[in-house]
C-alpha atoms as a PDB file:
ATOM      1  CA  UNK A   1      71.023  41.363 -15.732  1.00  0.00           C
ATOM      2  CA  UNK A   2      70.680  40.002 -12.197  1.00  0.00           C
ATOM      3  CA  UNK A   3      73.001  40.558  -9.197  1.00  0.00           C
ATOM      4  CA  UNK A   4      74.495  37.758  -7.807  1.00  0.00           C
ATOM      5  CA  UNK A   5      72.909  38.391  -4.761  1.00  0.00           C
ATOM      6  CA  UNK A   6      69.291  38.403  -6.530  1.00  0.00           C
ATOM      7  CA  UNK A   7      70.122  34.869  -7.999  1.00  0.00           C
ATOM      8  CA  UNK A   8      67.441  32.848  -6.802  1.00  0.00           C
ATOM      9  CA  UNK A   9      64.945  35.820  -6.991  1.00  0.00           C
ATOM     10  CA  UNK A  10      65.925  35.822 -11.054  1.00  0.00           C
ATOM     11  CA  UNK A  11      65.710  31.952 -10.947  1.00  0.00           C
ATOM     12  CA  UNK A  12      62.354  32.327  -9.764  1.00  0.00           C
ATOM     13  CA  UNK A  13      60.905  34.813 -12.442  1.00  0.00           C
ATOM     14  CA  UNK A  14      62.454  32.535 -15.249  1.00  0.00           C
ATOM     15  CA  UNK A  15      60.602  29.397 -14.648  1.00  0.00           C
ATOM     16  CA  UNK A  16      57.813  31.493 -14.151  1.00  0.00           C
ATOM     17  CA  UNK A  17      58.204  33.264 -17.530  1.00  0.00           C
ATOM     18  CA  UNK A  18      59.009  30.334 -18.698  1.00  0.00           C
ATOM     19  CA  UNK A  19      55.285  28.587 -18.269  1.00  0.00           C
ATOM     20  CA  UNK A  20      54.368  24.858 -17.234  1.00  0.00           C
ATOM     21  CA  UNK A  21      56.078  22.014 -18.755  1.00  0.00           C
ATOM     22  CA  UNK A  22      54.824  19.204 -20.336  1.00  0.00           C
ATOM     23  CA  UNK A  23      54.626  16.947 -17.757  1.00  0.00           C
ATOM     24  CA  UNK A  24      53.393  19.549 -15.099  1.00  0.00           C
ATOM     25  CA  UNK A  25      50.449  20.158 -17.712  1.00  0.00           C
ATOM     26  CA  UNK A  26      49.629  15.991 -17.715  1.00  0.00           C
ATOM     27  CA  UNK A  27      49.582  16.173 -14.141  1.00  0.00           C
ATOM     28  CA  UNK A  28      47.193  18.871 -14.085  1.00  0.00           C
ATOM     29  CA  UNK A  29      45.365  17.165 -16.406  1.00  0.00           C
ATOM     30  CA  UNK A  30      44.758  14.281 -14.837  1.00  0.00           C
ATOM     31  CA  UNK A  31      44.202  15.485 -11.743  1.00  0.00           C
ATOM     32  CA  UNK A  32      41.643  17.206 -12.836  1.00  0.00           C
ATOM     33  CA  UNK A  33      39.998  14.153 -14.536  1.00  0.00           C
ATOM     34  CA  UNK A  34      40.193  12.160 -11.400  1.00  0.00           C
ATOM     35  CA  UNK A  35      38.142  15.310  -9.548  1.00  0.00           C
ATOM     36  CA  UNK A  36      36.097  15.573 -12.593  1.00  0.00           C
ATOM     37  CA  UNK A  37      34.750  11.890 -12.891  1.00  0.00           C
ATOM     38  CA  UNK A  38      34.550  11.914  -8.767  1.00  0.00           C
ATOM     39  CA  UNK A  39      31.712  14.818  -9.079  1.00  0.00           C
ATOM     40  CA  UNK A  40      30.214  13.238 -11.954  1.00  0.00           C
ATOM     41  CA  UNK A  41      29.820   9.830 -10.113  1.00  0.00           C
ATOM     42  CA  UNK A  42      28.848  12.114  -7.198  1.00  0.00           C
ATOM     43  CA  UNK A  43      26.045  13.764  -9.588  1.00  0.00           C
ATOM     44  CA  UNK A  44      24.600  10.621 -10.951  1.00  0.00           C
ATOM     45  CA  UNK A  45      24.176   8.515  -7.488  1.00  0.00           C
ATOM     46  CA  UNK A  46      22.486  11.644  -6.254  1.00  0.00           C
ATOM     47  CA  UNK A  47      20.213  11.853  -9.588  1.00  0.00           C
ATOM     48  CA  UNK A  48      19.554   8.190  -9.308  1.00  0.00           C
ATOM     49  CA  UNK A  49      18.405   8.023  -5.898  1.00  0.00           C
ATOM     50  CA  UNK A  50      16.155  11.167  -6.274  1.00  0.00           C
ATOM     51  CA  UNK A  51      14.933   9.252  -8.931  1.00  0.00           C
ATOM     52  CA  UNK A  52      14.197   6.174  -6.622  1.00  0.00           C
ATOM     53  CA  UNK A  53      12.561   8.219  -4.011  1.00  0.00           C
ATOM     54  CA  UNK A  54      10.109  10.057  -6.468  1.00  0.00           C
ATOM     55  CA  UNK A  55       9.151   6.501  -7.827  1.00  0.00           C
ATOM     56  CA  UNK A  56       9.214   4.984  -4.014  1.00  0.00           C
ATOM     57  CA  UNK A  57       6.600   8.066  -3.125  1.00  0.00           C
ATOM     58  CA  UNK A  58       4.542   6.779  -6.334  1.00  0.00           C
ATOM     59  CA  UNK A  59       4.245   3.205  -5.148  1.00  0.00           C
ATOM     60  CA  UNK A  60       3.122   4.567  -1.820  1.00  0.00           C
ATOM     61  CA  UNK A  61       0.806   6.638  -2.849  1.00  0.00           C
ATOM     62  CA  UNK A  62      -0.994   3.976  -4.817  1.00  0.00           C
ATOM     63  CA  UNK A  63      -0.766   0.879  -2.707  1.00  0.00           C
ATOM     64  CA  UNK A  64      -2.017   3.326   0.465  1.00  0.00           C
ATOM     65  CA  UNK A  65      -4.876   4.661  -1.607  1.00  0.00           C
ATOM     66  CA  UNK A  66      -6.008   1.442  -2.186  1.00  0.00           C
ATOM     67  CA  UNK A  67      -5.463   0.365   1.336  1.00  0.00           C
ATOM     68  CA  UNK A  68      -7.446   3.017   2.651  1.00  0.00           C
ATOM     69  CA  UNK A  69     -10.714   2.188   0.449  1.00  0.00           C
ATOM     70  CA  UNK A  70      -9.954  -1.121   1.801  1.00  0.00           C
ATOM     71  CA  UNK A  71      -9.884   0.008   5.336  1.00  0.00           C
ATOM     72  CA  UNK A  72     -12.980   2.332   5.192  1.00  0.00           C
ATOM     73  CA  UNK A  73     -15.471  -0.175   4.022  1.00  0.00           C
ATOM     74  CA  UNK A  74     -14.126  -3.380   6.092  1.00  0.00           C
ATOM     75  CA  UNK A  75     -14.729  -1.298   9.442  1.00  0.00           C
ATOM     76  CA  UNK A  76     -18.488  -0.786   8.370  1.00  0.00           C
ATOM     77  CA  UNK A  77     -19.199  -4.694   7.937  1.00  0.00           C
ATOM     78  CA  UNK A  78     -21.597  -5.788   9.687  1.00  0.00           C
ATOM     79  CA  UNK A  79     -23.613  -2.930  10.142  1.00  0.00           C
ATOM     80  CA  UNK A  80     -27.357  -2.624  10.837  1.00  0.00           C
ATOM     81  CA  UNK A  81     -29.752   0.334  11.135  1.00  0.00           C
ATOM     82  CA  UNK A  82     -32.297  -1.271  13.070  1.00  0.00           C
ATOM     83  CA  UNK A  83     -29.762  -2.828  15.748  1.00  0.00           C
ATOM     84  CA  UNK A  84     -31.852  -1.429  18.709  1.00  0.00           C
ATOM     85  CA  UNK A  85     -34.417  -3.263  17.653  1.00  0.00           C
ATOM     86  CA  UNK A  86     -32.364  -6.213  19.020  1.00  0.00           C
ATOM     87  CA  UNK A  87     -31.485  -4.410  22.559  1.00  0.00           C
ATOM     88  CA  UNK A  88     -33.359  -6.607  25.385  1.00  0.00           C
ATOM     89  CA  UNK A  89     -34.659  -9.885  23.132  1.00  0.00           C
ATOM     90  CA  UNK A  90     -31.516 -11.711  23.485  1.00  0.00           C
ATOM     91  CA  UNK A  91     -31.827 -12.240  19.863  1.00  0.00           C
ATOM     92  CA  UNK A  92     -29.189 -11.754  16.656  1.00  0.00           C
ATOM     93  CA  UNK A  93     -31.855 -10.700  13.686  1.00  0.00           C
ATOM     94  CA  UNK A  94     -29.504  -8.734  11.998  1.00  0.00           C
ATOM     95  CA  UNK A  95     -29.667  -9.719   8.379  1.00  0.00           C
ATOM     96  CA  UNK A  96     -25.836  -8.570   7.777  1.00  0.00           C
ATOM     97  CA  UNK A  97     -24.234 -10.912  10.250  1.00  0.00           C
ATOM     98  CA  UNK A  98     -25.704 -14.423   9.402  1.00  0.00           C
ATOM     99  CA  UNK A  99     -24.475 -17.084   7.785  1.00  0.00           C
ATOM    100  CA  UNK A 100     -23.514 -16.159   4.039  1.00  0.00           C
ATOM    101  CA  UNK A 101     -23.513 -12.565   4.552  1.00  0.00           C
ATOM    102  CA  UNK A 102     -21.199 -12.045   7.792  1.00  0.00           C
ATOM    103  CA  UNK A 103     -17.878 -11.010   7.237  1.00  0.00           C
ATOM    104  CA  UNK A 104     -15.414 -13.717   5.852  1.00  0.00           C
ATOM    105  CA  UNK A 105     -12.009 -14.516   4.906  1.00  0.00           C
ATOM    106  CA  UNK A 106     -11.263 -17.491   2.028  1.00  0.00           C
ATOM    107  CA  UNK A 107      -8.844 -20.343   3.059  1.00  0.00           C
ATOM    108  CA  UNK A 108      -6.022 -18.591   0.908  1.00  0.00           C
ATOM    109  CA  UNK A 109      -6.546 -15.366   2.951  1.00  0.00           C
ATOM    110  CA  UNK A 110      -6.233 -13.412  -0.314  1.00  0.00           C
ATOM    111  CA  UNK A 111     -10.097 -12.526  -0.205  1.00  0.00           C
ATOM    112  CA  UNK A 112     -12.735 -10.571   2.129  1.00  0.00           C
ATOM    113  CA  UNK A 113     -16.455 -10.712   2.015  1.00  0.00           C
ATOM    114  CA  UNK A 114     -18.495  -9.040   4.070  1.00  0.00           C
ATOM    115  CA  UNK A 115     -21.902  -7.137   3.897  1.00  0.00           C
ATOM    116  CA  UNK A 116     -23.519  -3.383   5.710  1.00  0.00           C
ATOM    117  CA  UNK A 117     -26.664  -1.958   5.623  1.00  0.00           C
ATOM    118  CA  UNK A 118     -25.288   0.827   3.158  1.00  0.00           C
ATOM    119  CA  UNK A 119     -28.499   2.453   2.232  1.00  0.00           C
ATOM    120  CA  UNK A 120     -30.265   2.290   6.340  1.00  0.00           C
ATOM    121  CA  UNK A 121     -33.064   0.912   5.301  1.00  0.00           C
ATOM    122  CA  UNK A 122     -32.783  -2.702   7.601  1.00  0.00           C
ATOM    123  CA  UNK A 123     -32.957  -5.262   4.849  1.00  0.00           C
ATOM    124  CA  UNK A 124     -30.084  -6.737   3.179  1.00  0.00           C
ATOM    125  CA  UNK A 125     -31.203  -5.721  -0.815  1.00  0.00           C
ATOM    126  CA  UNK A 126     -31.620  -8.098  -2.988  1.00  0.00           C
ATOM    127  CA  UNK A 127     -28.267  -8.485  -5.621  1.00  0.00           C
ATOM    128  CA  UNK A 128     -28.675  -6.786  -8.501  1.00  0.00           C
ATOM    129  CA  UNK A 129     -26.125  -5.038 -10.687  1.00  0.00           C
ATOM    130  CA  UNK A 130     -28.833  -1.839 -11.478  1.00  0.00           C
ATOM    131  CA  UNK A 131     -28.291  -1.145  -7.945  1.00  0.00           C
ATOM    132  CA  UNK A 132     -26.010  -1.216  -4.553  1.00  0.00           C
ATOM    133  CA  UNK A 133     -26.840  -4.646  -3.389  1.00  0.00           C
ATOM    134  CA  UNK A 134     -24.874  -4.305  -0.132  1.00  0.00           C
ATOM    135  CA  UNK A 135     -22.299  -6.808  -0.489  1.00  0.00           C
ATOM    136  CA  UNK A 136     -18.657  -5.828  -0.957  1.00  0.00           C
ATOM    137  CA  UNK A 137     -15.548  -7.575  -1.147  1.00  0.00           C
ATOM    138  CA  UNK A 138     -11.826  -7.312  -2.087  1.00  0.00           C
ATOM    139  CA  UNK A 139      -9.078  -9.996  -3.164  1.00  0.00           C
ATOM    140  CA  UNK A 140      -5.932 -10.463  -5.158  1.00  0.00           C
ATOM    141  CA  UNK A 141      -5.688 -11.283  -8.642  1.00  0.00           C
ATOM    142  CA  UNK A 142      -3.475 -10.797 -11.585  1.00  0.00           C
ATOM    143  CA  UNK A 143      -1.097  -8.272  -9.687  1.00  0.00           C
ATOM    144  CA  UNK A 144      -4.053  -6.200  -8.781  1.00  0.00           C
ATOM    145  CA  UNK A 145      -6.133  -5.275  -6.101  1.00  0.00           C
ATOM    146  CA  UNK A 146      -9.752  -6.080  -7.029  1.00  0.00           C
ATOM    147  CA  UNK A 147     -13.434  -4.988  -5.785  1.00  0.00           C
ATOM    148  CA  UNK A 148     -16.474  -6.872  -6.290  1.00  0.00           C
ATOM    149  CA  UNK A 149     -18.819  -5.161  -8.534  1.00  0.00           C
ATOM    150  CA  UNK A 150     -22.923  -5.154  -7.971  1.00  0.00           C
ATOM    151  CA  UNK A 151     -24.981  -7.803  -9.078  1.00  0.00           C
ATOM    152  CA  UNK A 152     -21.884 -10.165  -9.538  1.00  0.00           C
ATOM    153  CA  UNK A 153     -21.702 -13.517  -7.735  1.00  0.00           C
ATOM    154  CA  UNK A 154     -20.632 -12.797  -3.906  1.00  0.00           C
ATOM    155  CA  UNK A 155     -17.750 -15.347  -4.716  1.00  0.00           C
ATOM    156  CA  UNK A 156     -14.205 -14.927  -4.287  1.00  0.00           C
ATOM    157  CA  UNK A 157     -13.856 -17.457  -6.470  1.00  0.00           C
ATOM    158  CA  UNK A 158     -15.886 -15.811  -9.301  1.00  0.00           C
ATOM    159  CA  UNK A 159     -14.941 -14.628 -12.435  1.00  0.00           C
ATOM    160  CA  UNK A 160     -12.467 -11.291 -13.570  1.00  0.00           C
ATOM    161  CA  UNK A 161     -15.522  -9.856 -15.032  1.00  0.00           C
ATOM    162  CA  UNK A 162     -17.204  -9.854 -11.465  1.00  0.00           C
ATOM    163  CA  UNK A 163     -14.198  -8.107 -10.248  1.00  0.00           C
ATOM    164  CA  UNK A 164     -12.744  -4.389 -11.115  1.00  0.00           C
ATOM    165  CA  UNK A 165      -9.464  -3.261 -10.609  1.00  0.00           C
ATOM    166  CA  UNK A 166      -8.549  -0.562  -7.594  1.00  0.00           C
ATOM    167  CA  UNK A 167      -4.441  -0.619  -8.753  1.00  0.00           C
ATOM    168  CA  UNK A 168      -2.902  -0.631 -12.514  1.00  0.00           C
ATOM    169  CA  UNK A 169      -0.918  -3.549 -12.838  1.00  0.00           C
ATOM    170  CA  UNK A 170       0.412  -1.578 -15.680  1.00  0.00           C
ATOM    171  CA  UNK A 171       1.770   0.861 -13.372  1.00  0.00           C
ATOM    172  CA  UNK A 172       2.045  -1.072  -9.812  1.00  0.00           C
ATOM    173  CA  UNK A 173       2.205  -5.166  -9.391  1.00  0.00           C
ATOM    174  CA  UNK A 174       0.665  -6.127  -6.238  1.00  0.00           C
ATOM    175  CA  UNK A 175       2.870  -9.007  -4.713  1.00  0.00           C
ATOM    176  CA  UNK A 176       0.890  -9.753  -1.595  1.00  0.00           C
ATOM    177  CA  UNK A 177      -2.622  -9.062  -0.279  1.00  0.00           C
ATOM    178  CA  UNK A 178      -3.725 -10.998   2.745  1.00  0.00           C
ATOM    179  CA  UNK A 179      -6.265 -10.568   5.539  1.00  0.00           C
ATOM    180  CA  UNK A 180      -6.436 -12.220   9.134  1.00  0.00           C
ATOM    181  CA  UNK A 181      -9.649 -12.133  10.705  1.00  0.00           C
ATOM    182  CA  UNK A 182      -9.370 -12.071  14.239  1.00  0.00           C
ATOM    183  CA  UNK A 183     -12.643 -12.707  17.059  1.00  0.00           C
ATOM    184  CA  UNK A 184     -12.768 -12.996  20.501  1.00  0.00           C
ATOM    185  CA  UNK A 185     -15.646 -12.987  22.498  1.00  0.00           C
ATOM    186  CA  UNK A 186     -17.016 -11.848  26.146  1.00  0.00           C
ATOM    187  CA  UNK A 187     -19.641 -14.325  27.797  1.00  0.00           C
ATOM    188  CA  UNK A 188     -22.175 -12.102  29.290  1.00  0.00           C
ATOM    189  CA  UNK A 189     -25.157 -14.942  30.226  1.00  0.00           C
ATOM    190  CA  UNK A 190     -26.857 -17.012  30.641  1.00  0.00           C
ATOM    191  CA  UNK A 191     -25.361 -19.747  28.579  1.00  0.00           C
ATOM    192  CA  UNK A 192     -23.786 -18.962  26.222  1.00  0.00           C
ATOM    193  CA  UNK A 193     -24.585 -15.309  25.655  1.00  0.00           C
ATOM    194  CA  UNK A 194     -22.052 -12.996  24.557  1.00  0.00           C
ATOM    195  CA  UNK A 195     -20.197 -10.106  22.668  1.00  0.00           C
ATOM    196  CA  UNK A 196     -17.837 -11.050  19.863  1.00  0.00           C
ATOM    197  CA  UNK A 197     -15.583  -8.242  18.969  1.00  0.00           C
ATOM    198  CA  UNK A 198     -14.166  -8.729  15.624  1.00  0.00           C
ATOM    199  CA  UNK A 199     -10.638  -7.385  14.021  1.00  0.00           C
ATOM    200  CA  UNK A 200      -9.064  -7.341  10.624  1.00  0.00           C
ATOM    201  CA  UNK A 201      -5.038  -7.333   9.857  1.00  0.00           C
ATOM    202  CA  UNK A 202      -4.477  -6.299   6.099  1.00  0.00           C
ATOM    203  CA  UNK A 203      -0.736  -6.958   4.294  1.00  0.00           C
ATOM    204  CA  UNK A 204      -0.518  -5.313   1.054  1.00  0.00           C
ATOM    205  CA  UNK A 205       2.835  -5.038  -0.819  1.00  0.00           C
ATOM    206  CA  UNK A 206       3.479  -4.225  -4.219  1.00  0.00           C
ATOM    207  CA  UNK A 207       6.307  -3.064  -6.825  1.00  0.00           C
ATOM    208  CA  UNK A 208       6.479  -0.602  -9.463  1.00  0.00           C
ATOM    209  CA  UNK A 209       5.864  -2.433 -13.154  1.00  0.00           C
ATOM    210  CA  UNK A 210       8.910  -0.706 -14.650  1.00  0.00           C
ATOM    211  CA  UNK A 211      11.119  -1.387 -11.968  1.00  0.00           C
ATOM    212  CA  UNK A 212      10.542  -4.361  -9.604  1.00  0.00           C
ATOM    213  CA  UNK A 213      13.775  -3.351  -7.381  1.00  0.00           C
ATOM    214  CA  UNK A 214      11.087  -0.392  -5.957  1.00  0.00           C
ATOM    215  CA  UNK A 215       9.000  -2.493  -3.339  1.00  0.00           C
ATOM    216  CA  UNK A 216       6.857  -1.526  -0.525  1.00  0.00           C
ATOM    217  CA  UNK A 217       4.702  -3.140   2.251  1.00  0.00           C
ATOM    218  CA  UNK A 218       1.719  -1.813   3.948  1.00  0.00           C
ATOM    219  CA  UNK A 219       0.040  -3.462   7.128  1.00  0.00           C
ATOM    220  CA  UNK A 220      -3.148  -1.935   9.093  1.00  0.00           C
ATOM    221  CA  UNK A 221      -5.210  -3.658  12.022  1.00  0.00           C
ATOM    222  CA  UNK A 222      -9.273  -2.939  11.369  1.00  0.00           C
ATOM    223  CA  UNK A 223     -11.540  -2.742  14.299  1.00  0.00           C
ATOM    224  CA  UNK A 224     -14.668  -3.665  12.871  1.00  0.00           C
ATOM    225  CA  UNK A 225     -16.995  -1.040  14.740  1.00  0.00           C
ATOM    226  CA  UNK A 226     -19.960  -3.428  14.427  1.00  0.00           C
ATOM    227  CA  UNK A 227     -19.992  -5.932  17.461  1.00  0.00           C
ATOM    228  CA  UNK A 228     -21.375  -9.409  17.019  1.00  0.00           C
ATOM    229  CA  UNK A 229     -24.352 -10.578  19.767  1.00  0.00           C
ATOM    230  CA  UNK A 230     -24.360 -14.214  20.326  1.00  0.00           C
ATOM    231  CA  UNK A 231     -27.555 -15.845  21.340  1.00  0.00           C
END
């Protein structure tokens, strides 16, 4: 029995004997749905967007692995052995910058051509695909980024077979590739005598295959380290 005085004490220990009622139990149910579904939403977006940046890291890695081979060989162009030879004749013999074989970008911009003496020997090999002929290029086609192959036409016009692949179109689809060759030149006389200095600007953007909503863009400015003489 409880005192009168203990009334609200005994009150108390009822409705806690007594447990939760129905209603207090849906509350508590629901509540903890609402808290439930808010972490699982939580746990997904952060899932998903790992998930986005491991794929976002995968696209980089490819499209600047390609734009690196790209980079390394376009800053050679140009580039003779027997350049000294030149120093004091006021004369451009250098077989790697004439007409043909000097560095070049096609009207669509989504080509390069250029040539370097690779093997330092001073003569611009013949092309051949048994060996390095010296003449490189790179250009866009079919979502990939292509290089020319030896002994294949030195056309950026020519056909897939003259071409191999640097990306998987399977894996990344490259959207853009474009080059802008830049020149400016110094007069240094008589005439006109002078230095050309040559640059390259490079756009390369791609998406991943299996998910086109993953995009990146790459741009990189080439000094060409092989200055032009003009007679």
């Amino acid at each position: 029995m409880c005192h009168r005085n203990k009334r609200l004490h005994c009150m108390l220990r009822r409705k806690k004997a007594a447990g939760l009622t129905l209603v207090e139990l849906m509350i508590a149910l629901a509540i903890n749905g609402i808290l439930f579904t808010a972490l699982l939403t939580i746990f997904s977006a952060n899932v998903e967007h790992y998930h986005k940046s491991i794929e976002l890291n995968r696209l980089n890695q490819s499209l600047q692995a390609a734009m690196n081979i790209m980079v390394s060989d376009i800053r050679r162009a140009g580039y003779w052995s027997n350049a000294t030879s030149d120093v004091g004749t006021g004369q451009n013999n250098n077989p790697f910058m004439v007409s043909g074989t000097d560095i070049s970008v096609n009207a669509g911009a989504n080509c390069i051509l250029f040539t370097y003496d690779y093997d330092k020997n001073g003569t611009l090999a013949s092309i051949s695909s048994t060996t390095e002929d010296e003449r490189y290029g790179f250009r866009l086609s079919n979502q990939a980024v292509q290089a020319r192959t030896p002994g294949s036409a030195f056309d950026c016009n020519a056909s897939a077979s003259a071409w191999e692949n640097l990306t998987d179109p399977n894996i990344v689809q490259i959207t853009n590739l474009s080059f802008t060759l830049s020149t400016s030149t110094i007069t240094t006389g008589p005439g006109t005598k002078g230095i050309q200095f040559r640059s390259v600007d490079i756009t390369l953007a791609g998406r991943l295959a299996k998910d086109n909503t993953v995009t990146k863009t790459l741009t990189q400015h080439v000094r060409i380290r092989n200055d032009k003489f003009i007679p």
